[in-house]
PDB file of N, CA and C in Angstrom:
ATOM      1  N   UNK A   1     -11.606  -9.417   6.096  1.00  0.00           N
ATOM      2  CA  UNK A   1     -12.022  -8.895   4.810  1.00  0.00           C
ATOM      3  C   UNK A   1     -13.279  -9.629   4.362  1.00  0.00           C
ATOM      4  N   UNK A   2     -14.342  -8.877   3.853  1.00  0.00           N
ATOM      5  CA  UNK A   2     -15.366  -9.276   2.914  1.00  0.00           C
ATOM      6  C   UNK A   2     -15.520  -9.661   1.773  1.00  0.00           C
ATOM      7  N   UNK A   3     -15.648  -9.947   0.744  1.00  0.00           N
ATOM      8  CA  UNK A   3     -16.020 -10.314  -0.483  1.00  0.00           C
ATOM      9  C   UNK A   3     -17.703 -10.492  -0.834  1.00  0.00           C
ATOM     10  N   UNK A   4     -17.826  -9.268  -1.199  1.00  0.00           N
ATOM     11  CA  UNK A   4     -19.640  -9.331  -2.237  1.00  0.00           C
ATOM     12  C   UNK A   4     -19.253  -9.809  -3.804  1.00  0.00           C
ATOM     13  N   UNK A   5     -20.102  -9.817  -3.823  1.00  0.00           N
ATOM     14  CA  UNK A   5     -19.898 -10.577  -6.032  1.00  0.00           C
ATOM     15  C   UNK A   5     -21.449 -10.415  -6.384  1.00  0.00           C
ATOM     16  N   UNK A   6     -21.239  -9.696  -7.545  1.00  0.00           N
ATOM     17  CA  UNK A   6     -22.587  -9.236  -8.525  1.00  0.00           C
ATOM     18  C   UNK A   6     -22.117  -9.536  -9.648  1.00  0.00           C
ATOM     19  N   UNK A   7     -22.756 -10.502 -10.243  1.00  0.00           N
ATOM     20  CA  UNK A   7     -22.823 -10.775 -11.916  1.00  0.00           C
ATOM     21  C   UNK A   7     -23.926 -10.362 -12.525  1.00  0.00           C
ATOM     22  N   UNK A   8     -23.592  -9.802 -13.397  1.00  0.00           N
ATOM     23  CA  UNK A   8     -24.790  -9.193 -14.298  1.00  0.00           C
ATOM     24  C   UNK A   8     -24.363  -9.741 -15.791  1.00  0.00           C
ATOM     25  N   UNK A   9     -24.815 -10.476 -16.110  1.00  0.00           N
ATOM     26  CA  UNK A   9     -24.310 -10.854 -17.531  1.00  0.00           C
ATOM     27  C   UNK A   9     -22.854 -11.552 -17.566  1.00  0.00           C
ATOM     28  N   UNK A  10     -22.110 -10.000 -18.115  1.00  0.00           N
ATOM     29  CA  UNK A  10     -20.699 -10.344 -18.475  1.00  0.00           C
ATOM     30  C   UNK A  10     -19.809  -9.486 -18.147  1.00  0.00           C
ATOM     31  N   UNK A  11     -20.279  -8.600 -16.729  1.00  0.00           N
ATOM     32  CA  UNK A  11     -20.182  -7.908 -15.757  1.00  0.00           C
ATOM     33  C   UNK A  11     -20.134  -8.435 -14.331  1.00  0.00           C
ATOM     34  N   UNK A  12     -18.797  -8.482 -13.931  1.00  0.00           N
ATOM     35  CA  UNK A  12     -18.680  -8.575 -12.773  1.00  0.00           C
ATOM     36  C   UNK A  12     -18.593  -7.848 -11.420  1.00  0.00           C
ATOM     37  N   UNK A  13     -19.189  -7.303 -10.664  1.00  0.00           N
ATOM     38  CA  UNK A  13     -18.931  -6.507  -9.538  1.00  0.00           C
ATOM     39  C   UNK A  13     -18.454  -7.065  -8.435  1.00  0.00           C
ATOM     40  N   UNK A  14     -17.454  -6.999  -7.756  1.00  0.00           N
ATOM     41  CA  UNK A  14     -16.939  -7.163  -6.543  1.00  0.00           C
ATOM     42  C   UNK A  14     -16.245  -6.064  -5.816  1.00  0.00           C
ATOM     43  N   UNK A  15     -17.259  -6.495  -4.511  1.00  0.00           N
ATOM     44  CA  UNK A  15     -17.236  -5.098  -3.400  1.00  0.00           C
ATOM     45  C   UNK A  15     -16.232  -5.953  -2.777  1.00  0.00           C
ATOM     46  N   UNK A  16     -15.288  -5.200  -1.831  1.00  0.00           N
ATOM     47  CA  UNK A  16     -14.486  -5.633  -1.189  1.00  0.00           C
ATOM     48  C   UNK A  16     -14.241  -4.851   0.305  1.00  0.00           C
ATOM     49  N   UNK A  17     -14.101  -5.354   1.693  1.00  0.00           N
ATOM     50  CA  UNK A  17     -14.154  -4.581   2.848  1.00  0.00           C
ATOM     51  C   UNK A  17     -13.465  -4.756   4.004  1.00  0.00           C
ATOM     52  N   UNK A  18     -12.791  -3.870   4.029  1.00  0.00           N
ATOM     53  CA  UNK A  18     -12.142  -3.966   5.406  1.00  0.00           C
ATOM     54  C   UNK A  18     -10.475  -3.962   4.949  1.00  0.00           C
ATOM     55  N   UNK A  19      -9.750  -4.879   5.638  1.00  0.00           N
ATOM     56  CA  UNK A  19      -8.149  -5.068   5.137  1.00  0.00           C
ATOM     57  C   UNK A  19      -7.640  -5.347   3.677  1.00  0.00           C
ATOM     58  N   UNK A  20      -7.406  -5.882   3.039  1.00  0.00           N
ATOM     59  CA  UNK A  20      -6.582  -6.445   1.664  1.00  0.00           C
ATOM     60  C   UNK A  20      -5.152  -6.370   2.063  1.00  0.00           C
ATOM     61  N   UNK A  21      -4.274  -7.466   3.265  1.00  0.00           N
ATOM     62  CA  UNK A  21      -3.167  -7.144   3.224  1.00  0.00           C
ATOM     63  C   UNK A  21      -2.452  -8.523   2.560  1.00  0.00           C
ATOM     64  N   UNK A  22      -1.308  -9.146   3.408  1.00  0.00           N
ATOM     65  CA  UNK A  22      -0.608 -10.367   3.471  1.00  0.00           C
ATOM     66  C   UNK A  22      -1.708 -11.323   3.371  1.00  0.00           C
ATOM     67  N   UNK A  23      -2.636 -12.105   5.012  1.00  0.00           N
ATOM     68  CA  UNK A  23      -3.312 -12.747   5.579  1.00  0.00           C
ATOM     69  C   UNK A  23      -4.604 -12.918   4.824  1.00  0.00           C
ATOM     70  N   UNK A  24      -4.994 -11.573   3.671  1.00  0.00           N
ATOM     71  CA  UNK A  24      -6.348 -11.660   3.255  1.00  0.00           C
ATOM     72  C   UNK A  24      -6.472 -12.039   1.570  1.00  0.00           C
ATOM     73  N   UNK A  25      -4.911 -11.458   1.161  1.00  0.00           N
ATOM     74  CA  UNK A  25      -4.422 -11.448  -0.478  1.00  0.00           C
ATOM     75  C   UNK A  25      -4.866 -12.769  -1.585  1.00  0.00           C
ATOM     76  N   UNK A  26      -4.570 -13.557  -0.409  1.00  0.00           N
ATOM     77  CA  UNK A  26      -4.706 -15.154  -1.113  1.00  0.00           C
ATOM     78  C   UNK A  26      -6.398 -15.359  -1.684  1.00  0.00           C
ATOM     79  N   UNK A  27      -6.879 -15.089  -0.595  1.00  0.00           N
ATOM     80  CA  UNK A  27      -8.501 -15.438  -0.625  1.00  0.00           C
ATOM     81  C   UNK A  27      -8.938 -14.336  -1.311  1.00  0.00           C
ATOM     82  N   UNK A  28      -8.459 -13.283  -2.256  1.00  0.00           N
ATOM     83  CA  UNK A  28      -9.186 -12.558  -2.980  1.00  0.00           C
ATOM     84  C   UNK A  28      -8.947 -13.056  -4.636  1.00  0.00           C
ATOM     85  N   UNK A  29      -7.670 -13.398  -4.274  1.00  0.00           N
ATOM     86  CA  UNK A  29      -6.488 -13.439  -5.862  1.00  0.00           C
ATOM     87  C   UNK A  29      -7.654 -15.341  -5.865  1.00  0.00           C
ATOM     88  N   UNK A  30      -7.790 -16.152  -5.142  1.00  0.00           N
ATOM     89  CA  UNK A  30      -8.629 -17.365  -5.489  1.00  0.00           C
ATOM     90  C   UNK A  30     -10.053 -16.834  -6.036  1.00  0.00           C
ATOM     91  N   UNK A  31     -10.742 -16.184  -5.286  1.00  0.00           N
ATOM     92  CA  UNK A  31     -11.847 -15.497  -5.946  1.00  0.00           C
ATOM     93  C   UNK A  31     -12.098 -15.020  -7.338  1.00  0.00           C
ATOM     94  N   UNK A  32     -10.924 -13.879  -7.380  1.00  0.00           N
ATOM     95  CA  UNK A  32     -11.024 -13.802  -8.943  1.00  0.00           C
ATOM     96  C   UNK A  32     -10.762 -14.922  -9.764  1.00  0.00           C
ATOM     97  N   UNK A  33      -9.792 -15.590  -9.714  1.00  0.00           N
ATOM     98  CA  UNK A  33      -9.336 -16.868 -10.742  1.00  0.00           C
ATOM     99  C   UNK A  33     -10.272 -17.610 -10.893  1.00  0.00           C
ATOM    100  N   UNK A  34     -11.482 -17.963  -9.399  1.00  0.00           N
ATOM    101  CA  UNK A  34     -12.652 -18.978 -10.351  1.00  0.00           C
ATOM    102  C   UNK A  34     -13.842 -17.808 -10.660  1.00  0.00           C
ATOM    103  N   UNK A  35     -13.766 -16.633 -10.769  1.00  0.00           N
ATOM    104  CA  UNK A  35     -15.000 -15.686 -11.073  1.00  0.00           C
ATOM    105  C   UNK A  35     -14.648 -14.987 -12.626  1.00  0.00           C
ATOM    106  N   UNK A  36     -13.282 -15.178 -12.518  1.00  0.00           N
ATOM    107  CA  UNK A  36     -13.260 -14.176 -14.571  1.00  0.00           C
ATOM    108  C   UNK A  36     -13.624 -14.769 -15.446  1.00  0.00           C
ATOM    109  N   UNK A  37     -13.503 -16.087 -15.539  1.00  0.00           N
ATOM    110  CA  UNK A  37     -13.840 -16.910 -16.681  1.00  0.00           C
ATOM    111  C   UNK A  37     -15.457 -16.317 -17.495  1.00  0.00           C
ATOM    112  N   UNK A  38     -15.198 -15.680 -18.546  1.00  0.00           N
ATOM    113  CA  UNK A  38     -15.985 -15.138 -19.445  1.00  0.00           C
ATOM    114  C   UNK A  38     -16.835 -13.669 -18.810  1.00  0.00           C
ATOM    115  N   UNK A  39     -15.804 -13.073 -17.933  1.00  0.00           N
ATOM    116  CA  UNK A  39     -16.302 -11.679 -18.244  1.00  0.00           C
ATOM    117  C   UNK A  39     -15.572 -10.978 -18.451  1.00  0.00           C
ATOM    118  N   UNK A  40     -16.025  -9.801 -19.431  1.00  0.00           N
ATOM    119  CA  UNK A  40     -15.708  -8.510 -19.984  1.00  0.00           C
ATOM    120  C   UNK A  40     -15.177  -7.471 -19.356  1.00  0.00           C
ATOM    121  N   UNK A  41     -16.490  -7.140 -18.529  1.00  0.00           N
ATOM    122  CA  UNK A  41     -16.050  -6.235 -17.180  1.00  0.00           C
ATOM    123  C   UNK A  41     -15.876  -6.335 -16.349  1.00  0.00           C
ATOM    124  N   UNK A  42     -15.052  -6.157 -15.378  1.00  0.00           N
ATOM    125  CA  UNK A  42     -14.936  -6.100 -13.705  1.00  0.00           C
ATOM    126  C   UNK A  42     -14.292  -4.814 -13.271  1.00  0.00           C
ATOM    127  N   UNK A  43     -15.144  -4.458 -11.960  1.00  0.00           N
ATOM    128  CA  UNK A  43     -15.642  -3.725 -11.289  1.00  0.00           C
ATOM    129  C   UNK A  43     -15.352  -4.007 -10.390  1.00  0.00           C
ATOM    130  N   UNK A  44     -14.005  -3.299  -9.511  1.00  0.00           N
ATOM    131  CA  UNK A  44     -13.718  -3.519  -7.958  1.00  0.00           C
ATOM    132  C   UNK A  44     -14.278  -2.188  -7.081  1.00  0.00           C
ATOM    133  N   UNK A  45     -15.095  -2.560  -6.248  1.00  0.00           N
ATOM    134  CA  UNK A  45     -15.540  -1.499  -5.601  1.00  0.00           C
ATOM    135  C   UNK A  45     -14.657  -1.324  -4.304  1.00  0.00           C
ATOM    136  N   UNK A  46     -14.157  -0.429  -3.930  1.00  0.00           N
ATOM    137  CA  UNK A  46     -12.875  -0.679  -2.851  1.00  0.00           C
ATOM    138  C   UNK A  46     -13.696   0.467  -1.756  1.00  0.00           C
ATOM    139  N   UNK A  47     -14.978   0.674  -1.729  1.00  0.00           N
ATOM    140  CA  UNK A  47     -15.428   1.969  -0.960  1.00  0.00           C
ATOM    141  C   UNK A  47     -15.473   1.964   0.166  1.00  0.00           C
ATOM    142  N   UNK A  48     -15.029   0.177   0.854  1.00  0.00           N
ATOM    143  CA  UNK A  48     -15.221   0.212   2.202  1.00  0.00           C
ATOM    144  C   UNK A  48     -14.018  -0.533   2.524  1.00  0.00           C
ATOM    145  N   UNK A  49     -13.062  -0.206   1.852  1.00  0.00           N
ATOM    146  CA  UNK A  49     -11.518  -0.754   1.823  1.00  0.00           C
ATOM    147  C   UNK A  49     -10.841   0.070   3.195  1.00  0.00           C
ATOM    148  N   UNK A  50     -10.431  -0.312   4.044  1.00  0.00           N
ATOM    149  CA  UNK A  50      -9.480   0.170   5.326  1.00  0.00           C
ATOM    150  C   UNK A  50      -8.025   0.505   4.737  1.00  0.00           C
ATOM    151  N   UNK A  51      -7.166  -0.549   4.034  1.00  0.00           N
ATOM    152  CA  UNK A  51      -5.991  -0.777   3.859  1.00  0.00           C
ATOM    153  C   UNK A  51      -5.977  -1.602   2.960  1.00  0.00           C
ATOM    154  N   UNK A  52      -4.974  -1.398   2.057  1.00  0.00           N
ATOM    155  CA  UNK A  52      -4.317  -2.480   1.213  1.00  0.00           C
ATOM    156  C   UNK A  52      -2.522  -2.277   0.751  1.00  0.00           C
ATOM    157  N   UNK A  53      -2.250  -3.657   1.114  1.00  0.00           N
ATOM    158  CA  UNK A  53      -0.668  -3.977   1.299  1.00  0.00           C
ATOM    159  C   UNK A  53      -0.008  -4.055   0.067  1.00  0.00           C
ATOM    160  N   UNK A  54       0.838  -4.131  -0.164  1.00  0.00           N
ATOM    161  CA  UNK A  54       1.463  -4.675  -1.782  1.00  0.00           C
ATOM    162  C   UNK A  54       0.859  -5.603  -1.813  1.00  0.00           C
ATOM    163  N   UNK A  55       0.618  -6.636  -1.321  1.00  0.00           N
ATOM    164  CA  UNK A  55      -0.008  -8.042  -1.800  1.00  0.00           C
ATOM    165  C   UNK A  55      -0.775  -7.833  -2.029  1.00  0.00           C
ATOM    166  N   UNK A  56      -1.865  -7.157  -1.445  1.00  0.00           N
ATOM    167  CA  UNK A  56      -3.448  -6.667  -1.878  1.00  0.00           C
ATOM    168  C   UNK A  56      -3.000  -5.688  -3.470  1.00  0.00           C
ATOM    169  N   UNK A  57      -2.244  -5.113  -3.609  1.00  0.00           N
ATOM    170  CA  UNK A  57      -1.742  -4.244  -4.845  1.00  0.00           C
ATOM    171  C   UNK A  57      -1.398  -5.125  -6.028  1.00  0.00           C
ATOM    172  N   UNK A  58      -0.479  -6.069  -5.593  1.00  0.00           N
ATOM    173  CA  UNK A  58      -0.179  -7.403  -6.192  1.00  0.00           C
ATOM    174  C   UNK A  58      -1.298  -8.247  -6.846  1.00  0.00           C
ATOM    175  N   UNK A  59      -2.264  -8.395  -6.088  1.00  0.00           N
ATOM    176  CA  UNK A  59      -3.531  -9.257  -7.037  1.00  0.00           C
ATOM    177  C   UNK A  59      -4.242  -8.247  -7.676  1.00  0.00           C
ATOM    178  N   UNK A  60      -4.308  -6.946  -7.172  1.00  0.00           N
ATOM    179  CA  UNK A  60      -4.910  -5.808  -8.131  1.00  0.00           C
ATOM    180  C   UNK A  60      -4.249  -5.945 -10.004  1.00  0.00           C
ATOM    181  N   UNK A  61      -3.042  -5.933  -9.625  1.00  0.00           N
ATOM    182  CA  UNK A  61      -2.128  -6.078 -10.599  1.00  0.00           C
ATOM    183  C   UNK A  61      -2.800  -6.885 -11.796  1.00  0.00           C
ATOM    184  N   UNK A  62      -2.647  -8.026 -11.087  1.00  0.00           N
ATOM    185  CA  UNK A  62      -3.074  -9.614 -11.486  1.00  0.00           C
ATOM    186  C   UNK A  62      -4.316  -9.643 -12.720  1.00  0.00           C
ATOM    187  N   UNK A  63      -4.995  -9.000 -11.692  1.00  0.00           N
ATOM    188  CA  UNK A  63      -6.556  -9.014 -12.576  1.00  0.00           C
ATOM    189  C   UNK A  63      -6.622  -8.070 -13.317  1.00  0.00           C
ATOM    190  N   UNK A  64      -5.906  -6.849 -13.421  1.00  0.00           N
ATOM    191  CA  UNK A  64      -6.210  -5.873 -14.741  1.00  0.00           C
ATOM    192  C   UNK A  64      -5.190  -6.590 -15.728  1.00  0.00           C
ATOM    193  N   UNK A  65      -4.031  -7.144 -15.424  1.00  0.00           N
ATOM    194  CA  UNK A  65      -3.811  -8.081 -16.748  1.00  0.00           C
ATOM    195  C   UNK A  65      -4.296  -9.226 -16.770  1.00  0.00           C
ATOM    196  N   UNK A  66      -4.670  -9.913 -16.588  1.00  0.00           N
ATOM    197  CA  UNK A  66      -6.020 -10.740 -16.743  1.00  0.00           C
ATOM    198  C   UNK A  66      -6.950 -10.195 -17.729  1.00  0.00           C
ATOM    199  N   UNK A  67      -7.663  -8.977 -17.405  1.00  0.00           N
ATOM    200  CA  UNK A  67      -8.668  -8.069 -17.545  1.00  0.00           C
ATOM    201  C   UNK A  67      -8.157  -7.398 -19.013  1.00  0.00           C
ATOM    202  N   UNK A  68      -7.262  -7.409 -18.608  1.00  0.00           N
ATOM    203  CA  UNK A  68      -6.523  -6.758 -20.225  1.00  0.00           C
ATOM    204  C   UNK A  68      -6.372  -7.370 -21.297  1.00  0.00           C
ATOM    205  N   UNK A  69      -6.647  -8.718 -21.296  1.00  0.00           N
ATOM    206  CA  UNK A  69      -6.863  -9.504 -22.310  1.00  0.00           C
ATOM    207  C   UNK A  69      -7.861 -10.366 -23.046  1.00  0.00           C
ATOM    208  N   UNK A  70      -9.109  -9.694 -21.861  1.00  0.00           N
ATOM    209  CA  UNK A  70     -10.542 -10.238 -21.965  1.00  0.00           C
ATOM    210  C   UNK A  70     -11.479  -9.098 -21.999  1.00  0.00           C
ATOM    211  N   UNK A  71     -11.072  -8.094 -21.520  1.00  0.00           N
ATOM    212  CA  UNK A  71     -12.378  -6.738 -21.564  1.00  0.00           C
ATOM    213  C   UNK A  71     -11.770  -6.038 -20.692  1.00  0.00           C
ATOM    214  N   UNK A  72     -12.005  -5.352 -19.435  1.00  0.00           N
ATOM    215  CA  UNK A  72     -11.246  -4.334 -18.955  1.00  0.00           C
ATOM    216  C   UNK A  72     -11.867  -4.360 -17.681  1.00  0.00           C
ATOM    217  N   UNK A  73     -11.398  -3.077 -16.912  1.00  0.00           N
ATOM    218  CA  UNK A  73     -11.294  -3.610 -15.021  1.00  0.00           C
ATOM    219  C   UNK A  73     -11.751  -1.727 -14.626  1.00  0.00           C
ATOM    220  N   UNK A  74     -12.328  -2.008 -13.707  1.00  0.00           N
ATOM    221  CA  UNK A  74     -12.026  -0.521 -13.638  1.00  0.00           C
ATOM    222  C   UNK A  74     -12.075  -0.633 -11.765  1.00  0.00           C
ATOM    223  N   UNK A  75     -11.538   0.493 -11.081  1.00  0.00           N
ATOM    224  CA  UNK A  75     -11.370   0.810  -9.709  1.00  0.00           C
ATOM    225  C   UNK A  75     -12.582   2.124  -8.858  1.00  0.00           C
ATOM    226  N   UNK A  76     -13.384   1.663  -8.357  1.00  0.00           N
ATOM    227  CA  UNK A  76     -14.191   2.420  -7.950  1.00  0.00           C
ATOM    228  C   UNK A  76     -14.244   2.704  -6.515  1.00  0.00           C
ATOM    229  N   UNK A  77     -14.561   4.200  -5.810  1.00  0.00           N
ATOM    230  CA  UNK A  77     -14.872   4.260  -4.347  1.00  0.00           C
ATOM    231  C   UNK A  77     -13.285   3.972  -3.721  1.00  0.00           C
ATOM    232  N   UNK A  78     -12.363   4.484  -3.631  1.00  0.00           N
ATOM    233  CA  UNK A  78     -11.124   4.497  -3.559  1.00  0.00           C
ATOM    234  C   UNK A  78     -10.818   5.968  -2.376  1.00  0.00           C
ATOM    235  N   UNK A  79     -10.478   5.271  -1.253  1.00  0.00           N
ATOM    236  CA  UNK A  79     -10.470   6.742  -0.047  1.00  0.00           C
ATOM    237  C   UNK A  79      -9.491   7.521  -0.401  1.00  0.00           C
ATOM    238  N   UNK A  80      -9.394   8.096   0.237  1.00  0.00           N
ATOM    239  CA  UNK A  80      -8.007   8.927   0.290  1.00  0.00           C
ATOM    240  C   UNK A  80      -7.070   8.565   0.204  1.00  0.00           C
ATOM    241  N   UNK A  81      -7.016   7.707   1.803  1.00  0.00           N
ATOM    242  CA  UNK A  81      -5.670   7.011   1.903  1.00  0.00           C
ATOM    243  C   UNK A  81      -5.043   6.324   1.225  1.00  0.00           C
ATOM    244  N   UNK A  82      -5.920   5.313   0.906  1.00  0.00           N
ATOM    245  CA  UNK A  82      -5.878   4.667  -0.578  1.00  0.00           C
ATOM    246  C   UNK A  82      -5.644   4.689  -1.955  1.00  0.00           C
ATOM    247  N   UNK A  83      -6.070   6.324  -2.287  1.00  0.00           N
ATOM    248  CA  UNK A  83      -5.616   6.920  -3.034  1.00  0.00           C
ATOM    249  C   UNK A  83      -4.225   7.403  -3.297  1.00  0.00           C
ATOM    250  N   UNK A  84      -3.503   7.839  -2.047  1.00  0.00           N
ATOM    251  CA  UNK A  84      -2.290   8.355  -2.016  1.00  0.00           C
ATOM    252  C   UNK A  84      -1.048   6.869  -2.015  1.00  0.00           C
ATOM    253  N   UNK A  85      -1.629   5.711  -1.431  1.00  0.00           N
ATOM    254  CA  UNK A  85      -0.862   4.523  -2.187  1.00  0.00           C
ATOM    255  C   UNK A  85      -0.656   3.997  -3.298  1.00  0.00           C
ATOM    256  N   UNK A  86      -2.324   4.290  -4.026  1.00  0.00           N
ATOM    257  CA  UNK A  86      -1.637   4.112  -5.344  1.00  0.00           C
ATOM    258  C   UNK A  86      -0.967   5.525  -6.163  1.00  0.00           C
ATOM    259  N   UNK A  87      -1.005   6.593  -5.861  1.00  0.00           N
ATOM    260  CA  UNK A  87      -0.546   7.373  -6.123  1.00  0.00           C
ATOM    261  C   UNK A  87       1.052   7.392  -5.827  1.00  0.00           C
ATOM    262  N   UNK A  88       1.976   6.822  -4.661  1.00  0.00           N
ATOM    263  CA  UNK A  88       3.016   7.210  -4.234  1.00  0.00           C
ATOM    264  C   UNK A  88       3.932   5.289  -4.750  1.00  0.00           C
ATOM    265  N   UNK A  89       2.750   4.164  -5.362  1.00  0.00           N
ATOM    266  CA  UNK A  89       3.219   3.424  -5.918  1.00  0.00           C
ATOM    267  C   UNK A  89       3.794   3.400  -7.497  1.00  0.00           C
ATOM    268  N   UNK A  90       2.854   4.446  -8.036  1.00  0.00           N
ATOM    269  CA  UNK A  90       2.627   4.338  -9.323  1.00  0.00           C
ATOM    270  C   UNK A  90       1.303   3.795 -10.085  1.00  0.00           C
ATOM    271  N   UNK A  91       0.069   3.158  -8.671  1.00  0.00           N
ATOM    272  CA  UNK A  91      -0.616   2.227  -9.499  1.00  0.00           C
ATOM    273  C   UNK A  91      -1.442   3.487 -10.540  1.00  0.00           C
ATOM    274  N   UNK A  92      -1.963   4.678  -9.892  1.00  0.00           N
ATOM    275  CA  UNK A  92      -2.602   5.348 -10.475  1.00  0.00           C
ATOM    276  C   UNK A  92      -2.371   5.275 -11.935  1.00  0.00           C
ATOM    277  N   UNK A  93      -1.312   5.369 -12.386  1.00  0.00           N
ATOM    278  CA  UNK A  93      -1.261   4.938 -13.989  1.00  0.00           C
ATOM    279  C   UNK A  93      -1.180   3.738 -14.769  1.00  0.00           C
ATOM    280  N   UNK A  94      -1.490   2.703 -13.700  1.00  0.00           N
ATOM    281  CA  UNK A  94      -1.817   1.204 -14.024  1.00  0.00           C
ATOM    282  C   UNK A  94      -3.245   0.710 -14.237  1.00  0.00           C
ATOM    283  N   UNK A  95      -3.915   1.466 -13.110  1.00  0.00           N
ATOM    284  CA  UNK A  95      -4.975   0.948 -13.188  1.00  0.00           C
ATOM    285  C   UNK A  95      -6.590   2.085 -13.835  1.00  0.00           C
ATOM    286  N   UNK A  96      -7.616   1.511 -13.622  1.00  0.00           N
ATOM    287  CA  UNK A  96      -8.674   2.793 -14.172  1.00  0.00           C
ATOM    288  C   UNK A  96      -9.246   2.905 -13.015  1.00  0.00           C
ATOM    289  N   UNK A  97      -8.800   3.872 -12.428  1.00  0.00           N
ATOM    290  CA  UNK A  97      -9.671   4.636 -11.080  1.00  0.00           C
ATOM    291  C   UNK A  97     -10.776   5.524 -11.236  1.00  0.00           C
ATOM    292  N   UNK A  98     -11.748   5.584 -11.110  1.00  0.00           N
ATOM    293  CA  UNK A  98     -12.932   5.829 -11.010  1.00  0.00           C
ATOM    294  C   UNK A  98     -13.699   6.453  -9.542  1.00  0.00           C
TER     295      UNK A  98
END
């Protein structure tokens, strides 16, 4: 898995690529925890996302409540497949897909 990061202000962008399962979960969920501190927005770009596991779903989780108490999160570039997981999880009504 990859990790890009764009700060713009008080805007955060992070592209993310390839897996998000078990093996990769940790090193994303550390990322965010030292990158939210004082932003508003974040912006997960998932457009070159392969797969993501509950654990990868699990830190998704994480950061829109996080996000929910500082400014808001939104989900962008989301495949199909991807789509139909959070769809057949429930996240679709958790999160802001875009």
């Amino acid at each position: 898995m990859t990790i890009n990061k764009n700060k713009n202000g008080d805007v955060l962008t992070i592209s993310i690529e390839g897996r998000l399962d078990t093996v990769t979960a940790p090193q994303l969920e550390s990322e965010l925890k030292a990158s939210l501190d004082g932003i508003k927005t974040l912006v997960l770009d998932i457009s070159t996302l392969e797969y993501i596991s509950s654990a990868g779903l699990r830190v998704l989780l994480s950061a829109q409540k996080t996000m929910n108490k500082q400014g808001s999160m939104k989900v962008t570039g989301a495949n199909e497949a991807i789509m139909e997981i959070f769809e057949v999880t429930g996240f679709i009504d958790l999160l802001n897909i875009e």
